[in-house]
Protein backbone atom coordinates (compact mmCIF):
# COMPACT_ATOMS: atom_id res chain seq x y z
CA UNK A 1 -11.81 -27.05 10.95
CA UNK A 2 -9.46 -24.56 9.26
CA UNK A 3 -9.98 -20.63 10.09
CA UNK A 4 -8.05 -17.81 8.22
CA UNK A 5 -7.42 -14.94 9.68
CA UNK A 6 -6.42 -11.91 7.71
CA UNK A 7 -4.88 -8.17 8.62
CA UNK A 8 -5.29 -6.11 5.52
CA UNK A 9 -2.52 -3.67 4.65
CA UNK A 10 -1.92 -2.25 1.50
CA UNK A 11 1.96 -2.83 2.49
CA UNK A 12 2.05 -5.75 4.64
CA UNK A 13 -1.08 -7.81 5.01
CA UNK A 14 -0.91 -10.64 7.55
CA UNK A 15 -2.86 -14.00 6.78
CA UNK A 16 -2.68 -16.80 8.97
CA UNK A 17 -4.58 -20.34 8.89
CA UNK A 18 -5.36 -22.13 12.01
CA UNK A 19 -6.53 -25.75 12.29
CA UNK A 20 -8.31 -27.97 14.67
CA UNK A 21 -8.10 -31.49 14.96
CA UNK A 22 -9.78 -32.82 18.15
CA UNK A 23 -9.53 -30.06 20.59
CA UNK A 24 -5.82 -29.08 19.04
CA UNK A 25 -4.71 -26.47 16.94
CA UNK A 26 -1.92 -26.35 15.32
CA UNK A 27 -0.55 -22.85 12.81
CA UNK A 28 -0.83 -24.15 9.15
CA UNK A 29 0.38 -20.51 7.29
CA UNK A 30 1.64 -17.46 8.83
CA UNK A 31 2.99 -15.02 6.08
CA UNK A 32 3.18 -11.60 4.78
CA UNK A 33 1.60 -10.51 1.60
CA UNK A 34 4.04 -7.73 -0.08
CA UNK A 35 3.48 -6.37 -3.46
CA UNK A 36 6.22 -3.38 -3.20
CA UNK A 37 6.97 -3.43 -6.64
CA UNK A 38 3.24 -2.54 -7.94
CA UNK A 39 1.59 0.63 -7.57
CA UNK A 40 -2.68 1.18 -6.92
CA UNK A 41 -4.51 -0.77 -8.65
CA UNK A 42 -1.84 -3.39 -9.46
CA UNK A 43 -0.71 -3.64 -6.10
CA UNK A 44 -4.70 -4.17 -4.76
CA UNK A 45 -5.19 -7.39 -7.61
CA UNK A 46 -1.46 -9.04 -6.32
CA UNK A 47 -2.93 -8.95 -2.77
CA UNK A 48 -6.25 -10.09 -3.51
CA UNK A 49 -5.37 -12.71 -5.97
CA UNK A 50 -2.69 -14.17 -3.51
CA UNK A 51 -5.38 -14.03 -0.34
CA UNK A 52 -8.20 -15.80 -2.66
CA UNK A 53 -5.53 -18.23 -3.83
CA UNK A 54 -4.70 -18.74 -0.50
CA UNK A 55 -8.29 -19.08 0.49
CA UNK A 56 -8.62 -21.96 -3.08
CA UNK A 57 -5.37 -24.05 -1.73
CA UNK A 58 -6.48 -24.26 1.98
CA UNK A 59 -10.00 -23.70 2.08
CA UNK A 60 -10.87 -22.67 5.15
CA UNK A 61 -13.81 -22.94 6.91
CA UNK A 62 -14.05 -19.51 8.77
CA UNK A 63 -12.55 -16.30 7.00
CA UNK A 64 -12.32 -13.74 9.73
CA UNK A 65 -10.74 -10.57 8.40
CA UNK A 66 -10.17 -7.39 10.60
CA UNK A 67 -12.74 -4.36 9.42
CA UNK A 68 -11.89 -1.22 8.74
CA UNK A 69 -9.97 0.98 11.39
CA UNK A 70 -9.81 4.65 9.83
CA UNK A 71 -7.35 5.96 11.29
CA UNK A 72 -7.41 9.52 10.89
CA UNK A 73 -3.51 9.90 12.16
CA UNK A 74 -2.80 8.19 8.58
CA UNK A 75 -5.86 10.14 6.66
CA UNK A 76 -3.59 9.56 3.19
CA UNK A 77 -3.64 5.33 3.93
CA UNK A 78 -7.09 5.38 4.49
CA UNK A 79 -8.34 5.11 0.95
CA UNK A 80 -6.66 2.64 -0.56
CA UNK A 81 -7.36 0.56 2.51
CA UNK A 82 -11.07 0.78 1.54
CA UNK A 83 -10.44 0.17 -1.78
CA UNK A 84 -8.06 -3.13 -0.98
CA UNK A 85 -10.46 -4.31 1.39
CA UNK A 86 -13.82 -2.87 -0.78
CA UNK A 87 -11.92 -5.70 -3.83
CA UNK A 88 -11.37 -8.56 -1.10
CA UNK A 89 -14.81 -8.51 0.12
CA UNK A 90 -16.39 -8.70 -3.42
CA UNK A 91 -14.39 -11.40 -4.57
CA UNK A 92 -15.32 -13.29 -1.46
CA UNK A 93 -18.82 -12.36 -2.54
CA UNK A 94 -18.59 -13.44 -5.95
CA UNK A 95 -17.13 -16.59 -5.05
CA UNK A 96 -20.28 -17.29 -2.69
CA UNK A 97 -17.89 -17.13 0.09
CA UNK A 98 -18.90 -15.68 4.23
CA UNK A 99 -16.79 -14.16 6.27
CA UNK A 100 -16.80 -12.78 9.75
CA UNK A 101 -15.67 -8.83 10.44
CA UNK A 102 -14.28 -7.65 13.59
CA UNK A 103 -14.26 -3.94 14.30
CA UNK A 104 -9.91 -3.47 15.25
CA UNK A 105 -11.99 -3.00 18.74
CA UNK A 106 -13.18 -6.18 19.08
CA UNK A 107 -10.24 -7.74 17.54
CA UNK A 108 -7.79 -6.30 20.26
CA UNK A 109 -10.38 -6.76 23.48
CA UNK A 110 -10.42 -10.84 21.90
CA UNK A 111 -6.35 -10.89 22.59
CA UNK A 112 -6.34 -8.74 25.17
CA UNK A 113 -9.15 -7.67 27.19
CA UNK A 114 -9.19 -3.96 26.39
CA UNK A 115 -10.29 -2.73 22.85
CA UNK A 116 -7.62 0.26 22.58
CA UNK A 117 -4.38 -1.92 23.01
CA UNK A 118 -1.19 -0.88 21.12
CA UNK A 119 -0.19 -3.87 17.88
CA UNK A 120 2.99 -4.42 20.60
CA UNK A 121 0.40 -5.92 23.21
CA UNK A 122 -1.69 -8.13 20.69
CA UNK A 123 1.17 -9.56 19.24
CA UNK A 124 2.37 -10.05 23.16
CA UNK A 125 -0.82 -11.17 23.89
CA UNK A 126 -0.76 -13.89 21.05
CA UNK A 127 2.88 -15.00 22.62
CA UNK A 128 1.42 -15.32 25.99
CA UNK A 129 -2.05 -16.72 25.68
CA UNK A 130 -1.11 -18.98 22.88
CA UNK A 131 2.11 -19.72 22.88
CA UNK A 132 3.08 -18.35 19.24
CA UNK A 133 5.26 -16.47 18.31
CA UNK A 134 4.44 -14.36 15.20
CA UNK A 135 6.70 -12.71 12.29
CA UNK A 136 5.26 -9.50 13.04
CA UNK A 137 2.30 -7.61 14.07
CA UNK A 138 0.53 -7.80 10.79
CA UNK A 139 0.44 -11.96 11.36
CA UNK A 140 -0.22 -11.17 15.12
CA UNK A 141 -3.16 -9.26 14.25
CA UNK A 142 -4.34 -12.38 11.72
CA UNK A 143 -3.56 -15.21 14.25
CA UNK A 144 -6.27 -12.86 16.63
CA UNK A 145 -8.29 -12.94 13.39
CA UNK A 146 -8.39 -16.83 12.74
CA UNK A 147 -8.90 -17.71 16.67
CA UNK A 148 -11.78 -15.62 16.76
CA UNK A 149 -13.19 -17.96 13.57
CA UNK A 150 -12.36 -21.04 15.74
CA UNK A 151 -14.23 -19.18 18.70
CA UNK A 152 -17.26 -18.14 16.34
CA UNK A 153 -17.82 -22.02 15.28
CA UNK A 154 -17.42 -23.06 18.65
CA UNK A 155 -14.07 -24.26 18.93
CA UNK A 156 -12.70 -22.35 21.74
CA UNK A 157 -9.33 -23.11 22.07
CA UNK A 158 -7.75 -21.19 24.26
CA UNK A 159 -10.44 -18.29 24.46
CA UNK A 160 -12.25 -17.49 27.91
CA UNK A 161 -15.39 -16.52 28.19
CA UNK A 162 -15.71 -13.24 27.47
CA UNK A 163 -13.03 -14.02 24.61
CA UNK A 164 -16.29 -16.74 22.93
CA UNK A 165 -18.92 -14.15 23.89
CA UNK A 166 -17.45 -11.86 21.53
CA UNK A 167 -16.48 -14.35 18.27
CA UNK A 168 -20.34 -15.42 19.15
CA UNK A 169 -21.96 -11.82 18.93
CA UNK A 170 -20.65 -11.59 15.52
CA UNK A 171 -22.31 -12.31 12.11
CA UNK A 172 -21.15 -13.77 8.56
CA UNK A 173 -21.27 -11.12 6.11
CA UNK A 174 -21.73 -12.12 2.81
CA UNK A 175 -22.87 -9.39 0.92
């Protein structure tokens, strides 16, 4: 059972792929997708293609990616955000593929217990609980992303209870 979590950022996104092989799991990618160089539109197809080809070479079981967190603080990143994640979300579509949506909420109460935790604390949170240590908070926030896709297909490795009560209360989107 392989699980990808992704954090999408239109400067950093975070995509890591979990696996587990009889009640194991082992880290099978953690990276950063940068596309510095290209501007709007440009930039959104380098991150999508490179997720989706990502999603062709490893083909993962569970795509969990983190929904959308508007935070008004950054009003200016909030567009392209949407429009990053608006592409990602029809390509999964029009490849047939589901994928599972955590609120940022529900993402940071599965690592941490509370749903308004700092990036700092997840990615602590990851460290402690599981042991890994990630390049930055971006993969932190995907490692959260692809344990909750173990958790949702009832793998729960590492996860408490309340941790699989909330992978289980969510649903695949695929539309």
């Amino acid at each position: 059972m392989k699980s990808l979590g992704i954090d999408l950022s239109t400067t950093a996104t975070g995509l890591v792929i979990l696996q587990a092989v009889e009640g194991q799991w082992f880290c099978v990618l953690e990276c950063g997708v940068k596309a510095k160089k290209e501007r709007g539109m440009a930039r959104n197809r380098a991150i999508v293609t490179e997720i989706m080809e990502t999603i062709v070479a490893h083909k993962p079981q569970r795509i969990v990616m983190e929904g959308y967190g508007l935070n008004t603080k950054h009003a200016s990143s909030i567009i392209p955000l949407v429009e990053l994640g608006g592409l990602l979300r029809f390509m999964l579509h029009l490849d047939g593929l589901s994928w599972l949506d955590p609120r940022p909420s529900e993402l940071k109460k599965f690592a941490t217990g509370k749903g308004n935790s700092p990036k700092d604390v997840v990615m602590m949170h990851v460290l402690k609980r599981w042991g890994h240590a990630s390049l930055s908070n971006n993969t932190a926030d995907a490692f959260v992303c692809a344990a909750i896709g173990l958790a949702h297909a009832g793998l729960p490795i590492g996860a408490t209870k309340e941790m699989r009560e909330i992978a289980a209360q969510m649903e695949l989107q695929c539309s």
